[in-house]
Protein backbone atom coordinates (compact mmCIF):
# COMPACT_ATOMS: atom_id res chain seq x y z
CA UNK A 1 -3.27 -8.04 38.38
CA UNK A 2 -2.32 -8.56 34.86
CA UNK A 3 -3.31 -6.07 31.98
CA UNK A 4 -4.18 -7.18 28.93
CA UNK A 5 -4.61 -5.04 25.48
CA UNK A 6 -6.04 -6.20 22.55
CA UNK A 7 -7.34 -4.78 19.51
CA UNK A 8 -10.73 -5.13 18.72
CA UNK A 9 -12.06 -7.54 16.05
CA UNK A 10 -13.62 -6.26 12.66
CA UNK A 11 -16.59 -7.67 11.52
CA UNK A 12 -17.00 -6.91 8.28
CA UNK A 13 -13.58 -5.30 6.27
CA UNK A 14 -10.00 -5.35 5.81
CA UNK A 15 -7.01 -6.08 7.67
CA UNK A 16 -3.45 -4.91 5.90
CA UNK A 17 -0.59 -6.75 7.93
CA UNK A 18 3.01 -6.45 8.01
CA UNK A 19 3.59 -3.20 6.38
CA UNK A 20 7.08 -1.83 7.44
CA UNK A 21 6.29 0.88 10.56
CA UNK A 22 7.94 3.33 8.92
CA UNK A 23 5.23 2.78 5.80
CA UNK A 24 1.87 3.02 7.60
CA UNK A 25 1.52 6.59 7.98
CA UNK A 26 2.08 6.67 3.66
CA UNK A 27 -0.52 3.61 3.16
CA UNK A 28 -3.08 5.75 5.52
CA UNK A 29 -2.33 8.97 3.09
CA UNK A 30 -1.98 6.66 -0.42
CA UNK A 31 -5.65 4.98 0.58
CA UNK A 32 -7.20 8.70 1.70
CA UNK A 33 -8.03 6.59 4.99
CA UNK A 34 -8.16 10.25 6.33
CA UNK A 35 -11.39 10.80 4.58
CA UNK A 36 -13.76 8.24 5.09
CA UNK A 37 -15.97 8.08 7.75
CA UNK A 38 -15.08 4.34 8.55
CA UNK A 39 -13.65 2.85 12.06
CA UNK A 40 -9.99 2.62 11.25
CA UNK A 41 -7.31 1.11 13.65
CA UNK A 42 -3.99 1.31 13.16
CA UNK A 43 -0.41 0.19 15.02
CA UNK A 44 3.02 0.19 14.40
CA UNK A 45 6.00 -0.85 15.79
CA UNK A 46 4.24 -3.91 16.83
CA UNK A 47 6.39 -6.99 17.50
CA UNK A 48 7.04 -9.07 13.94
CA UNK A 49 9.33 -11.97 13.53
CA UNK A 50 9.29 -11.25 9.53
CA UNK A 51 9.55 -7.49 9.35
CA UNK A 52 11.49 -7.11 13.51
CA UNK A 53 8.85 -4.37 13.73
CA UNK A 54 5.77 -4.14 12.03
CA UNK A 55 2.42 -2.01 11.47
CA UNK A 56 -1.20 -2.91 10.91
CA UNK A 57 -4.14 -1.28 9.63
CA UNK A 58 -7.96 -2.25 10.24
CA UNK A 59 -10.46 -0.70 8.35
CA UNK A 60 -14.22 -2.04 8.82
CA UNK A 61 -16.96 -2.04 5.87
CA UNK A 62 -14.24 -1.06 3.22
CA UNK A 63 -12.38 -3.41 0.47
CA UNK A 64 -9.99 -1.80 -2.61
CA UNK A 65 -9.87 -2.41 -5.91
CA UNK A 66 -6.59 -3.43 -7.47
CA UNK A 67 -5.46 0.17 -7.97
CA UNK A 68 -5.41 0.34 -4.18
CA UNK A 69 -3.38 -2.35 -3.62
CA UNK A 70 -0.95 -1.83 -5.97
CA UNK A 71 -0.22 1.17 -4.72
CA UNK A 72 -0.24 -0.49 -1.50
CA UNK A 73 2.40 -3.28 -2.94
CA UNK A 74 4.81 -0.47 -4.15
CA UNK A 75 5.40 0.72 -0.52
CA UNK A 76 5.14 -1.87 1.46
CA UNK A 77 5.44 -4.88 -1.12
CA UNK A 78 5.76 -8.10 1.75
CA UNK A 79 2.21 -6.52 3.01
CA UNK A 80 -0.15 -9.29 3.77
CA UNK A 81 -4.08 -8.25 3.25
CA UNK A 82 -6.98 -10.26 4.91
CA UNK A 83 -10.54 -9.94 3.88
CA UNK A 84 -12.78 -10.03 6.97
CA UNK A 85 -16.37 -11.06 6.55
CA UNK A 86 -18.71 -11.97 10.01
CA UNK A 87 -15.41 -11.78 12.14
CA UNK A 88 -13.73 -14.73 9.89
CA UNK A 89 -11.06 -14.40 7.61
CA UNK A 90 -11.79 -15.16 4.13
CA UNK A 91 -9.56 -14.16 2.20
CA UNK A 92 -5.24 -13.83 2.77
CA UNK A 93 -3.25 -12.62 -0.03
CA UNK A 94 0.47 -11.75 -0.13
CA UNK A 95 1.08 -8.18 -1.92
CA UNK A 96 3.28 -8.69 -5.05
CA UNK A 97 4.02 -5.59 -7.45
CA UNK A 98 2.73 -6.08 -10.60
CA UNK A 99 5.05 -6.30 -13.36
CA UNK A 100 3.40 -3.10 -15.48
CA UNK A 101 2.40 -0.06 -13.06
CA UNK A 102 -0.21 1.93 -14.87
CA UNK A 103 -1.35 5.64 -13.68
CA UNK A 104 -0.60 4.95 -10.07
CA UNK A 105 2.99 6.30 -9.81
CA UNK A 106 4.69 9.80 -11.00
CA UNK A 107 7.70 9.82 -13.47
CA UNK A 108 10.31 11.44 -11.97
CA UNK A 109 11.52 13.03 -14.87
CA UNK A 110 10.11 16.77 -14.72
CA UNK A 111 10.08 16.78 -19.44
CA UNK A 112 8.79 13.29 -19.29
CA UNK A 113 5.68 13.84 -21.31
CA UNK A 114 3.31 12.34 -18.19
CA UNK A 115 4.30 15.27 -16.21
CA UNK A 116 3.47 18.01 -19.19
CA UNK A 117 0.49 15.98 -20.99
CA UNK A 118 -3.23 14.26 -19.82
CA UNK A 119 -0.89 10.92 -20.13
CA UNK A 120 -1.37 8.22 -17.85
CA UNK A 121 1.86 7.38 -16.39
CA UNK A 122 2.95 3.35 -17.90
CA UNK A 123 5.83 2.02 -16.13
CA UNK A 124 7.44 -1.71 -16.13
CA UNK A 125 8.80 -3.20 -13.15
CA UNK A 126 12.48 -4.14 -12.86
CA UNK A 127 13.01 -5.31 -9.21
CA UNK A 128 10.16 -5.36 -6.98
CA UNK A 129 12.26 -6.94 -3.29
CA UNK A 130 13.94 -5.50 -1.55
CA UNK A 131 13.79 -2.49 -3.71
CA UNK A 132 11.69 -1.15 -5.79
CA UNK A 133 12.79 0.07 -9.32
CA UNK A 134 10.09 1.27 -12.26
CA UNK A 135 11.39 2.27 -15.38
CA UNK A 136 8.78 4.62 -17.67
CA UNK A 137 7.41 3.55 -20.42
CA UNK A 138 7.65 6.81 -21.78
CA UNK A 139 10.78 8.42 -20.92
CA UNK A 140 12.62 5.22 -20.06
CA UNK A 141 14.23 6.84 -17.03
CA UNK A 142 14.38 4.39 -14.26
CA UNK A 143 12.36 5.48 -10.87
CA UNK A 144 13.20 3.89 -7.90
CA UNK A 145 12.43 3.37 -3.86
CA UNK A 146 13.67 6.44 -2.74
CA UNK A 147 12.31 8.51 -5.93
CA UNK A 148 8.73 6.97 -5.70
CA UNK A 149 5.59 9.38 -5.81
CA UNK A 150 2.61 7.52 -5.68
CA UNK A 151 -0.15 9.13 -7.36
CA UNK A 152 -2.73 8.90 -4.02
CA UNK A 153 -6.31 7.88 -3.85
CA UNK A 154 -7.87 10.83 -2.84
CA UNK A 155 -12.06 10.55 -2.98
């Protein structure tokens, strides 16, 4: 007898698709995912001809703003996100990084005034694939993939 898994359908919500596996644990914390009382399925290491390996995340009854999925973008910036509505898709975007990052990210520089002040953080985007590099507004030190704090979206 063959055994077949499968992942139930949303209704009503949002799907985020190919998001590196090693990412989805970060997008769950980044969203606050572990706060809300919605259904939320998640997988990773799933089979991906784009990514080799890839992760998903359901989450039913819930869309983001563009805050959310910017932040979204900066980890995981080939992330595709489909808006579910009565079990159809009706909406498929492709994550990009914006070219100006405002108050989602942390300057890396501990005297840059954002870290000392009540100064939202203003960075400009200088490569966005395959890595990402931000340089502050402020400071004009450059922050980059492995240096990224995301300022998360904790309810």
């Amino acid at each position: 007898m063959e055994k077949q898994l499968k992942v139930s359908a949303i209704k009503d919500g949002t799907v985020l698709d190919h998001i590196p596996s090693d990412q989805v644990f970060r997008v769950i914390d980044i969203l606050g995912l572990d706060n809300i009382p919605n259904q939320i399925t998640f997988g990773i290491n799933l089979e991906s001809k784009l990514l080799g390996k890839k992760g998903i995340i359901k989450i039913s009854d819930r869309y983001f703003e563009s805050a959310d999925i910017n932040r979204i973008a900066l980890v995981a910036p080939m992330a595709k996100i489909n808006i579910i509505h009565d079990f159809e898709v009706v909406e498929k975007r492709v994550l990009n990084v914006p070219g100006t990052i405002n108050g989602i990210v942390k300057c890396m520089n501990p005297i840059c005034i954002t870290n000392h002040q009540p100064v939202e953080t203003l960075f400009t985007t200088l490569d966005s694939q395959p890595n990402v590099r931000l340089l502050c507004h402020y400071c004009e030190k450059i922050t980059d993939k492995d240096n990224l704090k995301i300022i998360s979206n904790r309810r």
